[in-house]
C-alpha atoms as a PDB file:
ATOM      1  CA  UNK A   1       0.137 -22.628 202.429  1.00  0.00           C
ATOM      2  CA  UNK A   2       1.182 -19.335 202.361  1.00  0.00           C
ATOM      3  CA  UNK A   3       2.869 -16.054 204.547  1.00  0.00           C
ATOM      4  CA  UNK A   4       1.100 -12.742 204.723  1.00  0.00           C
ATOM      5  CA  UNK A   5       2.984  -9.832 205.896  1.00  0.00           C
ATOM      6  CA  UNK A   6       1.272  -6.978 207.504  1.00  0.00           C
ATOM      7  CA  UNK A   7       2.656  -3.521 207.885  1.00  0.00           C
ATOM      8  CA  UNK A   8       1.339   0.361 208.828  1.00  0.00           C
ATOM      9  CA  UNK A   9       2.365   3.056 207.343  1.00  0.00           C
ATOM     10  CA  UNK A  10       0.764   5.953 210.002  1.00  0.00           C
ATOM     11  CA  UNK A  11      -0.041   3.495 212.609  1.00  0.00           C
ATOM     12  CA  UNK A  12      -4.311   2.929 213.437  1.00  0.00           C
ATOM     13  CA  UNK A  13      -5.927   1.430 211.771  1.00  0.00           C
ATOM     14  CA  UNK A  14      -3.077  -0.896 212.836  1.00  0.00           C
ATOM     15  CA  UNK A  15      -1.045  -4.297 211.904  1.00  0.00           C
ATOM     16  CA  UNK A  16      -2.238  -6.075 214.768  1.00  0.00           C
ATOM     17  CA  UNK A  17      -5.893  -5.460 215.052  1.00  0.00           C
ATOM     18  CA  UNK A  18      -6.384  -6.457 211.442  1.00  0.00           C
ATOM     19  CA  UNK A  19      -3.806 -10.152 211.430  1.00  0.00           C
ATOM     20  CA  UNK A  20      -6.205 -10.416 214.915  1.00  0.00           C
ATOM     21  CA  UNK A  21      -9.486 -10.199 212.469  1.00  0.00           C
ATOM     22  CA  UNK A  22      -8.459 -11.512 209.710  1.00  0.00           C
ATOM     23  CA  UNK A  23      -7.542 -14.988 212.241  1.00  0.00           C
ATOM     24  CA  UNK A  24     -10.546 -14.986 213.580  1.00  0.00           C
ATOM     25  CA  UNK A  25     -12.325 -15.817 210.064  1.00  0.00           C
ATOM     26  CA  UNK A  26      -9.121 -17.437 208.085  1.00  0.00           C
ATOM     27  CA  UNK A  27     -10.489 -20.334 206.315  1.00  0.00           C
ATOM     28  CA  UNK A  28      -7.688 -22.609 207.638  1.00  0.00           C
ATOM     29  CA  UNK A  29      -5.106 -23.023 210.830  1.00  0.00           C
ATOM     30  CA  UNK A  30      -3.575 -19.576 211.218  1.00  0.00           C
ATOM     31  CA  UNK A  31      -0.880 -18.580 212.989  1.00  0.00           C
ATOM     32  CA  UNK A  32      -0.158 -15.015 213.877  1.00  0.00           C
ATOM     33  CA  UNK A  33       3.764 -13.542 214.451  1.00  0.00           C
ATOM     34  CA  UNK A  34       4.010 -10.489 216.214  1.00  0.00           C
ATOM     35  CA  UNK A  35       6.907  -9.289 214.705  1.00  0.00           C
ATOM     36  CA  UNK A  36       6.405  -5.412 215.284  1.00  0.00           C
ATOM     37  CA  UNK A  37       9.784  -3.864 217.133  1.00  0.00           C
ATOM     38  CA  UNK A  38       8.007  -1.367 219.002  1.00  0.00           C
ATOM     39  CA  UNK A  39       7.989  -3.855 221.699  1.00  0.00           C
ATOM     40  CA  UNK A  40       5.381  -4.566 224.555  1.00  0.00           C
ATOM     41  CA  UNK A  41       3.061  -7.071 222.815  1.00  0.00           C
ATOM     42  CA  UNK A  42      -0.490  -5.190 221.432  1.00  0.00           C
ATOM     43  CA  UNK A  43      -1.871  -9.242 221.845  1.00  0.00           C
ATOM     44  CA  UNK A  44      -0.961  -9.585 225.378  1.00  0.00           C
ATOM     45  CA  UNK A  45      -1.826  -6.461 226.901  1.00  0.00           C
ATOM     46  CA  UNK A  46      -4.877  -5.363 224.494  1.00  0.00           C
ATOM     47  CA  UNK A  47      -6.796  -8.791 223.420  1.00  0.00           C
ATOM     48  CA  UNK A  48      -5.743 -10.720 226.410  1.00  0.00           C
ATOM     49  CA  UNK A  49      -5.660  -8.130 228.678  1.00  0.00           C
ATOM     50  CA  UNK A  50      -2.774  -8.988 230.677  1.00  0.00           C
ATOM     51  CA  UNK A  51      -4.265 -12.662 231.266  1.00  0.00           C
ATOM     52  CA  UNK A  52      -1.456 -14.529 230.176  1.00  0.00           C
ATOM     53  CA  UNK A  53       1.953 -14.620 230.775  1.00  0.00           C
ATOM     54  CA  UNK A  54       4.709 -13.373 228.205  1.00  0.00           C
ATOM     55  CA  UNK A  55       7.594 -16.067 228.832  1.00  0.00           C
ATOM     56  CA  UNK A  56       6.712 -17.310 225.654  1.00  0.00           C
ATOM     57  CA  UNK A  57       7.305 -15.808 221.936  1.00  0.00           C
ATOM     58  CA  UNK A  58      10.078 -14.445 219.550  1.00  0.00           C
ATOM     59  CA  UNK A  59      12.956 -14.201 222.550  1.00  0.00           C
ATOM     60  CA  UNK A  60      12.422 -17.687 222.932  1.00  0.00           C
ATOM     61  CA  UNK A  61      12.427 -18.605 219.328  1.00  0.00           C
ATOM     62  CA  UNK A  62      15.784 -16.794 219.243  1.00  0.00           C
ATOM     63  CA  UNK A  63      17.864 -18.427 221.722  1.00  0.00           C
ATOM     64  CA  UNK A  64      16.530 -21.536 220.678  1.00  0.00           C
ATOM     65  CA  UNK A  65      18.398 -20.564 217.532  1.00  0.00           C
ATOM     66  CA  UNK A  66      21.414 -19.847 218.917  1.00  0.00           C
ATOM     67  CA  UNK A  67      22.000 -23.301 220.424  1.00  0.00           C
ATOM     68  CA  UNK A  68      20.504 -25.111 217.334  1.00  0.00           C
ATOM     69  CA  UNK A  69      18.987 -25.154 214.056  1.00  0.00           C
ATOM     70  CA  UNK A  70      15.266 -23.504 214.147  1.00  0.00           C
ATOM     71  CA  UNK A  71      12.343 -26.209 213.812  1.00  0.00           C
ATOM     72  CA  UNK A  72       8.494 -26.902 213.841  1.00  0.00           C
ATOM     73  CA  UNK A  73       8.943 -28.020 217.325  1.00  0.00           C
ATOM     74  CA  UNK A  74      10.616 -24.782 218.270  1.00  0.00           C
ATOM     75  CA  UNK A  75       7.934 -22.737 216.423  1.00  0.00           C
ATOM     76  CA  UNK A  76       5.057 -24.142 218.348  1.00  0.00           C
ATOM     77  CA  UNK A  77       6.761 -24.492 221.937  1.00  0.00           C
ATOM     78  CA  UNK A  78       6.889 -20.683 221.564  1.00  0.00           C
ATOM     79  CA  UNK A  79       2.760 -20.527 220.399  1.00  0.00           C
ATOM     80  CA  UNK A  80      -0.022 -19.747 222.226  1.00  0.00           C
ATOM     81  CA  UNK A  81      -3.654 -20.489 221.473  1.00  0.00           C
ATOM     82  CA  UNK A  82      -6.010 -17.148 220.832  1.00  0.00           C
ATOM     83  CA  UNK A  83      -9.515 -16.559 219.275  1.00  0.00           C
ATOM     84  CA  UNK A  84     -10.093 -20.242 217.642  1.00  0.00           C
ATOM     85  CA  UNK A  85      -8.891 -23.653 218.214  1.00  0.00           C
ATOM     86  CA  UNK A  86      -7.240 -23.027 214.835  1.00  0.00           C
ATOM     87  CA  UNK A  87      -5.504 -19.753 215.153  1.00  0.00           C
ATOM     88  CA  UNK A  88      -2.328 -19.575 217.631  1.00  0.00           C
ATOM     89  CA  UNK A  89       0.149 -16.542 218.225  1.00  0.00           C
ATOM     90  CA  UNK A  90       4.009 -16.700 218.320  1.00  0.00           C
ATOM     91  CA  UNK A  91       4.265 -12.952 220.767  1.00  0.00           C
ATOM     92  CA  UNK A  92       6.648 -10.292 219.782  1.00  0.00           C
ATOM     93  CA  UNK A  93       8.916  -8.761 222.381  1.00  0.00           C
ATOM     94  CA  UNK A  94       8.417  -7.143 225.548  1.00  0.00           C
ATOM     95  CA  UNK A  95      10.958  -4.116 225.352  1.00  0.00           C
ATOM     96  CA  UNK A  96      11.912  -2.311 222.011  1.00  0.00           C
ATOM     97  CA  UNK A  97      15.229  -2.887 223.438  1.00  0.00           C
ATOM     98  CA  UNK A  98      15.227  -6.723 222.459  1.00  0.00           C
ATOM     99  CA  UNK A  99      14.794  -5.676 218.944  1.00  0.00           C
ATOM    100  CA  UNK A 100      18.457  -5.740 217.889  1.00  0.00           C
ATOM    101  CA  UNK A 101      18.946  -8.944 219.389  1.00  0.00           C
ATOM    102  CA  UNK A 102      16.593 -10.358 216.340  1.00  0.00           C
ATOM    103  CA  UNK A 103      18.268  -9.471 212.924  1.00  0.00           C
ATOM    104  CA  UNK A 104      19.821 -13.238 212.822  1.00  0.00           C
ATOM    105  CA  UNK A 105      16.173 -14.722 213.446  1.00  0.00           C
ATOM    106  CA  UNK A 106      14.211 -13.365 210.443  1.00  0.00           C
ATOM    107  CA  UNK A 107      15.683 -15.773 207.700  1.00  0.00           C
ATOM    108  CA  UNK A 108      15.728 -18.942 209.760  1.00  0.00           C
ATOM    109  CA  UNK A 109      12.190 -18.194 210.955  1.00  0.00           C
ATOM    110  CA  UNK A 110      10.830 -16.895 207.292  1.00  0.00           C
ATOM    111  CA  UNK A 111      12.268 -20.038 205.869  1.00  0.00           C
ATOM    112  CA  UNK A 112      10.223 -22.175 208.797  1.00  0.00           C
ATOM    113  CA  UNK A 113       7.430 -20.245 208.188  1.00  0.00           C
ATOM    114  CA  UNK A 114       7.165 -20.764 204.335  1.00  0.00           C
ATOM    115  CA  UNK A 115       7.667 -24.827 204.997  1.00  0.00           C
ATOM    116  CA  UNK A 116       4.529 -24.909 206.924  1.00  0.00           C
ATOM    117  CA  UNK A 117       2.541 -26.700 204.703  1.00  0.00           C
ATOM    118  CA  UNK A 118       2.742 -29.944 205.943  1.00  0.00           C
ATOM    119  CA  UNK A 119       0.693 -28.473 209.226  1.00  0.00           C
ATOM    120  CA  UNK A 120      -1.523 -26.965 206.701  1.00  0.00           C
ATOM    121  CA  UNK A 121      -1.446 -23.336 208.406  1.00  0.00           C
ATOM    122  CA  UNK A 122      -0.733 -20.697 206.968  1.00  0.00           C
ATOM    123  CA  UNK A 123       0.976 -17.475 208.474  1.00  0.00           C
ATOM    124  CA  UNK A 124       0.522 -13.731 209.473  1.00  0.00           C
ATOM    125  CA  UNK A 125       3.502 -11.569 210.290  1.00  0.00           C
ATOM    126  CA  UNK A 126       2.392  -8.399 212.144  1.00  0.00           C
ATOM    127  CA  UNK A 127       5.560  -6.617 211.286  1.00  0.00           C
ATOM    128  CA  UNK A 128       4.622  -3.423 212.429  1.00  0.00           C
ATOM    129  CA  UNK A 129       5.535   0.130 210.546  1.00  0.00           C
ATOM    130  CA  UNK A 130       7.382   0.341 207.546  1.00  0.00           C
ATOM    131  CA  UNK A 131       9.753   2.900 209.151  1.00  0.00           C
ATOM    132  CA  UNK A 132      10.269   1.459 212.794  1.00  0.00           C
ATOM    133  CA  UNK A 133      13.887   0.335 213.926  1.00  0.00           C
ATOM    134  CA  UNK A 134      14.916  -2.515 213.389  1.00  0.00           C
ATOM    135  CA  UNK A 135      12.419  -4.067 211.220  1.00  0.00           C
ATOM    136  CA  UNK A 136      11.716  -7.744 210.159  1.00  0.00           C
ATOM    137  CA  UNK A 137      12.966  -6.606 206.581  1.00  0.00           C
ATOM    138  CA  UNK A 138      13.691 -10.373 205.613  1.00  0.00           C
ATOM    139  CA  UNK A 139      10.323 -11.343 207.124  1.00  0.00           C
ATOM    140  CA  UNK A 140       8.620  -9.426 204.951  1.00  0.00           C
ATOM    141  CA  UNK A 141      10.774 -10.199 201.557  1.00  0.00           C
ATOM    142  CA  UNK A 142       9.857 -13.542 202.100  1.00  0.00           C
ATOM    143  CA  UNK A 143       6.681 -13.718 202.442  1.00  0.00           C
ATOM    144  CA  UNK A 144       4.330 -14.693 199.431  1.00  0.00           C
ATOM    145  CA  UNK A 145       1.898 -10.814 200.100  1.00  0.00           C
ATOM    146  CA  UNK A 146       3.165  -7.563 201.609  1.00  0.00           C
ATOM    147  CA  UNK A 147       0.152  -5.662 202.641  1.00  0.00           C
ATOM    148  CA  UNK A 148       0.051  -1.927 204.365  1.00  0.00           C
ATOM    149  CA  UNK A 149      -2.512  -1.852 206.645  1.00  0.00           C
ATOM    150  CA  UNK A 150      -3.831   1.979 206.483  1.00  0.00           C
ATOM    151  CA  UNK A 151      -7.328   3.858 206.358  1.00  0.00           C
ATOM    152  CA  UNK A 152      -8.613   6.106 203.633  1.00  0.00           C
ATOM    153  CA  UNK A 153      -7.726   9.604 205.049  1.00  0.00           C
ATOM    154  CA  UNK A 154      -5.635  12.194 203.499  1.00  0.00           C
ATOM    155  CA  UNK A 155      -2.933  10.986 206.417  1.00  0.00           C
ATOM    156  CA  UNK A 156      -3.378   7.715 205.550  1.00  0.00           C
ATOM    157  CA  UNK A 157      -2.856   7.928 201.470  1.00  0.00           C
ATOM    158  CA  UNK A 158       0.152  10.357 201.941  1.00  0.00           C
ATOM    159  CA  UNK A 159       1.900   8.106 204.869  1.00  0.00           C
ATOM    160  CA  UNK A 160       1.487   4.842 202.381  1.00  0.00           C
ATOM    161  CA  UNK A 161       2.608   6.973 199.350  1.00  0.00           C
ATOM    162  CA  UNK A 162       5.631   7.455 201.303  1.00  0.00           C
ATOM    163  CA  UNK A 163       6.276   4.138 202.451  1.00  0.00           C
ATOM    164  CA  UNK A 164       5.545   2.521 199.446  1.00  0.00           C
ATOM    165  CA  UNK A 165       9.716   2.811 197.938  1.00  0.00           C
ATOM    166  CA  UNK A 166      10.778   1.102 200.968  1.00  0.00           C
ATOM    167  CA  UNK A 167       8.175  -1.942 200.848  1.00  0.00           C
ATOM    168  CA  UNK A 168       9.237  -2.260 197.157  1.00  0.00           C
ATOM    169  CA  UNK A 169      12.988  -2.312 197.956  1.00  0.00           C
ATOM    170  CA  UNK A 170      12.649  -5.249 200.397  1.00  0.00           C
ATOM    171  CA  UNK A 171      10.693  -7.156 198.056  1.00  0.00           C
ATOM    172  CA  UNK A 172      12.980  -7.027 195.209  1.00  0.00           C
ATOM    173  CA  UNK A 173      12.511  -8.573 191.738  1.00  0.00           C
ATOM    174  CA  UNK A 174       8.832  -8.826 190.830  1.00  0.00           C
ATOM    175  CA  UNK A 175       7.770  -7.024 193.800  1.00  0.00           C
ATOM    176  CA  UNK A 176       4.609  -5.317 192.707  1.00  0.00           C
ATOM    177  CA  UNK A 177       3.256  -8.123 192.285  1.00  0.00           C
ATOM    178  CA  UNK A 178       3.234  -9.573 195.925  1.00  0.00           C
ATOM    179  CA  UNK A 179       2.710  -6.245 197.517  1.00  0.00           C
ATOM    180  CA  UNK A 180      -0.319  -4.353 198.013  1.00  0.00           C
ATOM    181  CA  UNK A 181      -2.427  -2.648 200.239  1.00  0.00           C
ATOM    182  CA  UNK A 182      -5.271  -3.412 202.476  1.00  0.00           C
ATOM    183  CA  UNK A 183      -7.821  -0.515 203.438  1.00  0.00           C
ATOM    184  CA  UNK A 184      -9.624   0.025 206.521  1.00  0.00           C
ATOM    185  CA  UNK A 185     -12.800   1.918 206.117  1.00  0.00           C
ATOM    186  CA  UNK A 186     -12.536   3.126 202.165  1.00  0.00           C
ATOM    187  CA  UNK A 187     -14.635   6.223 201.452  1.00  0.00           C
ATOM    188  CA  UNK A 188     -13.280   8.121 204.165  1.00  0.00           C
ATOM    189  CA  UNK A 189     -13.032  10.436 202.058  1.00  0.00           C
ATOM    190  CA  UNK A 190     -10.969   8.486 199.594  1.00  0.00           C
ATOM    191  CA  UNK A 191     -12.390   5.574 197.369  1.00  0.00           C
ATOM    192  CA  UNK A 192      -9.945   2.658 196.349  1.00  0.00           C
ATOM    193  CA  UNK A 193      -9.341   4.210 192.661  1.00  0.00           C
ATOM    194  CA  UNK A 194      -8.125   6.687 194.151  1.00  0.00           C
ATOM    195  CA  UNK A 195      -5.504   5.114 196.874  1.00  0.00           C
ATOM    196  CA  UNK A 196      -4.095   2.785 194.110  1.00  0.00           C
ATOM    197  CA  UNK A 197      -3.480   5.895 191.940  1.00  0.00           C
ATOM    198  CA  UNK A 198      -2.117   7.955 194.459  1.00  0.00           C
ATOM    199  CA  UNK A 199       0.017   5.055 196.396  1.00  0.00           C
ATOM    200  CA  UNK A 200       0.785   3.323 193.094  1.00  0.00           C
ATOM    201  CA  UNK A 201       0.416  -0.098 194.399  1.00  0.00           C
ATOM    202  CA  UNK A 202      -3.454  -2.277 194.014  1.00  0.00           C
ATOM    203  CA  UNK A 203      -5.707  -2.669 196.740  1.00  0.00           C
ATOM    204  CA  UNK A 204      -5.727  -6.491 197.481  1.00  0.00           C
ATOM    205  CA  UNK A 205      -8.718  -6.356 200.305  1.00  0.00           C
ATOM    206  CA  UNK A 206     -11.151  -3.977 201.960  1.00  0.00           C
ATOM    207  CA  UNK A 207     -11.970  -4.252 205.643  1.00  0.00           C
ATOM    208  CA  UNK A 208     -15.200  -2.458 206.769  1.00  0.00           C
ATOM    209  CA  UNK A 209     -14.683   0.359 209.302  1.00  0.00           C
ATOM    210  CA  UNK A 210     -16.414  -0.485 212.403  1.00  0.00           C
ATOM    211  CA  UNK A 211     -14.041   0.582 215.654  1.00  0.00           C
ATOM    212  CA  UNK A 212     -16.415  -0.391 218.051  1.00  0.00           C
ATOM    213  CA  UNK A 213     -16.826  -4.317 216.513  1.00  0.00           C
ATOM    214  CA  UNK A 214     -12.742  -3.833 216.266  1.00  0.00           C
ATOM    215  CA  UNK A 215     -12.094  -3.095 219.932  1.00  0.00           C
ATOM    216  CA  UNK A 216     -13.402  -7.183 220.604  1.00  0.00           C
ATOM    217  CA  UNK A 217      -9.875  -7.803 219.061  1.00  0.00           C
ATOM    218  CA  UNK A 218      -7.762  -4.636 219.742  1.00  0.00           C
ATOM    219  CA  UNK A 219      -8.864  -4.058 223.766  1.00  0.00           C
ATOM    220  CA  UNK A 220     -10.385  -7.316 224.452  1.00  0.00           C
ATOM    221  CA  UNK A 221     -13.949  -5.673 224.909  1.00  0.00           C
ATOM    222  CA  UNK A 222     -16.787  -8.089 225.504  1.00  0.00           C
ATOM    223  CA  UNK A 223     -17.445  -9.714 222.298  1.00  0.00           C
ATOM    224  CA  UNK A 224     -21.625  -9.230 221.632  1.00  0.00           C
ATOM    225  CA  UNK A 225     -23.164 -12.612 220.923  1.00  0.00           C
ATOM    226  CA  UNK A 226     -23.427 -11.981 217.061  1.00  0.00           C
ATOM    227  CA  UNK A 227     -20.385 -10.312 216.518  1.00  0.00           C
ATOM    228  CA  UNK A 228     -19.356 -13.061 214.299  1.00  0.00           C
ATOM    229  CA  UNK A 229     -22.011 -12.126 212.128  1.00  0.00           C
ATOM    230  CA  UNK A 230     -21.765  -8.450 211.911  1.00  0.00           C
ATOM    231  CA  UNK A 231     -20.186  -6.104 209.157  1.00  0.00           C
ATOM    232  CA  UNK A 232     -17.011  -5.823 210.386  1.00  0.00           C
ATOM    233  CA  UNK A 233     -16.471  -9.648 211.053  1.00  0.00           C
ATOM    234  CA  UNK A 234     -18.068 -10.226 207.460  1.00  0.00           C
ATOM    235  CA  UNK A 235     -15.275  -8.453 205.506  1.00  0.00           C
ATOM    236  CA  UNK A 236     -12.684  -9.793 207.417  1.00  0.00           C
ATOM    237  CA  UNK A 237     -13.805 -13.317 205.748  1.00  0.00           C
ATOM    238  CA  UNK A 238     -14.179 -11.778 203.160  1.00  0.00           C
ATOM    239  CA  UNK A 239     -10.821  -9.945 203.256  1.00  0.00           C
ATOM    240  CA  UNK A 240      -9.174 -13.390 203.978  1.00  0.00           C
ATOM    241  CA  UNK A 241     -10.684 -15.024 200.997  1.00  0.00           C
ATOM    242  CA  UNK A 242      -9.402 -12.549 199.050  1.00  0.00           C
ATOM    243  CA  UNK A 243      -5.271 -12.407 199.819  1.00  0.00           C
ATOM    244  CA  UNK A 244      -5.684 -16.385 199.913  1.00  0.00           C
ATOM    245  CA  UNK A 245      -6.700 -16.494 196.289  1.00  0.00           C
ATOM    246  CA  UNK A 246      -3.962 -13.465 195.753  1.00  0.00           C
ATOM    247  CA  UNK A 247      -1.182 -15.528 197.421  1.00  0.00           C
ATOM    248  CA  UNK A 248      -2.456 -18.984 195.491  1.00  0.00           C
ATOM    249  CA  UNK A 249      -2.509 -16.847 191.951  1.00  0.00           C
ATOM    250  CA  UNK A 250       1.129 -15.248 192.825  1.00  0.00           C
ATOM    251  CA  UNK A 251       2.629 -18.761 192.988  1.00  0.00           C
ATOM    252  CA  UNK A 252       1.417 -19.621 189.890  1.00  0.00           C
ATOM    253  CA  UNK A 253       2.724 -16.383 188.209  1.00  0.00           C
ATOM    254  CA  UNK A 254       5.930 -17.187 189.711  1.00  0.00           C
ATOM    255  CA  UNK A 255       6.046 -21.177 189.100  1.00  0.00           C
ATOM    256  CA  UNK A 256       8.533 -22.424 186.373  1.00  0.00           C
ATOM    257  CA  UNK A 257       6.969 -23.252 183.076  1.00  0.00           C
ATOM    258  CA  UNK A 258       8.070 -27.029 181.750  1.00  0.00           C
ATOM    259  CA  UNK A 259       8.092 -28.124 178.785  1.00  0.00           C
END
């Protein structure tokens, strides 16, 4: 199984929205860590709309830490269920404050998440933008992709160009190949030849550009009866498929050849 980090570069499209999508179609258990520092979780208060409580999520995987050594019992007391019976949500925090309090989490809790197999889930860390305070740095170094989440607009290409250095510093050794990007709505104006050339760093998957279809995750609109079947929902399979077979091929670059 295998841990996808998911970062902005400019913000919408966002982090969130897109772990939220790509959930709602994975091909196995998912479970979604809202790591972003900006605080107030965007699963709570957008997708749930305020319908269920936050005494659950990272602050509680982090004090849990501090009286013991992290495990799977500790990740999923601190889960909540969302979209499917398969997909759950570990929340971020609820003040940007709290964000400091965290650095000694991220390589307990990246080292939990990698040794998920045996649940047979497999993980998406919202960690918010590349540039915010106090980011999960160590979350995403560990994690088997690195994607930036960003759209196709002038913005967007110069706000991942910049961010790109700093993704490839946390990554270390080998890093290209286990980072990448992941565009919202290509075409607008800019095609994916032209991001990856610009950005220097491949597009891994493509999610249609539908903000309407995307406010079902991001807002919590009503959800039409065939939404599930639309364009939007489509390439988010799709888009899943994709980084799975990415991840699976990455461990086999990086596996140790016997003799």
């Amino acid at each position: 199984m295998s841990v996808f980090a998911l970062l902005t570069a400019a913000g919408a499209p966002g982090a969130t929205t897109t772990a939220l999508g790509l959930a709602s179609l994975w091909p196995r258990a998912c479970l979604i860590v809202e790591a972003d520092m900006a605080g107030s979780s965007s699963v709570l208060a957008g997708h749930l709309r305020g319908t269920v409580r936050h005494d659950r999520g990272l602050v509680g995987l982090a004090i849990a830490h501090q009286q013991r050594d992290l495990g799977a019992t500790d990740l999923w007391d601190q889960a909540i269920g969302v979209l499917t019976e398969r997909a759950y949500i570990i929340p971020g925090i609820a003040d940007p404050g709290q964000g400091g309090n965290l650095s000694s989490l991220w390589p307990p809790l990246i080292a939990l998440l990698g040794g998920l197999d045996e649940a047979g889930t497999d993980v998406l860390v919202d960690a918010g933008r590349v540039s915010q305070r106090n980011a999960p740095a160590a979350l995403v170094s560990g994690a088997d992709l690195a994607l930036v989440v960003m759209g196709s607009s002038l913005r967007d290409v110069a706000a991942a160009r910049s961010s790109a250095p700093s993704l490839l510093r946390w990554r270390g050794e080998a890093a290209r190949s286990g980072s990448g990007l992941m565009v919202v709505g290509p075409r607008r104006p800019y095609s994916v030849a032209e991001i990856e050339s610009v950005v220097g760093l491949p597009v891994l998957a493509v999610v249609e550009w539908d903000p309407r279809a995307a406010a079902v995750l991001s807002a919590g609109a009503t959800r039409p009866r065939r939404w599930g079947k639309g364009r939007l929902a489509s390439s988010y399979a799709t888009a899943a498929l994709a980084l799975t077979e990415a991840a699976a091929a990455r461990r086999q670059w990086l596996r140790p050849v016997t003799r």
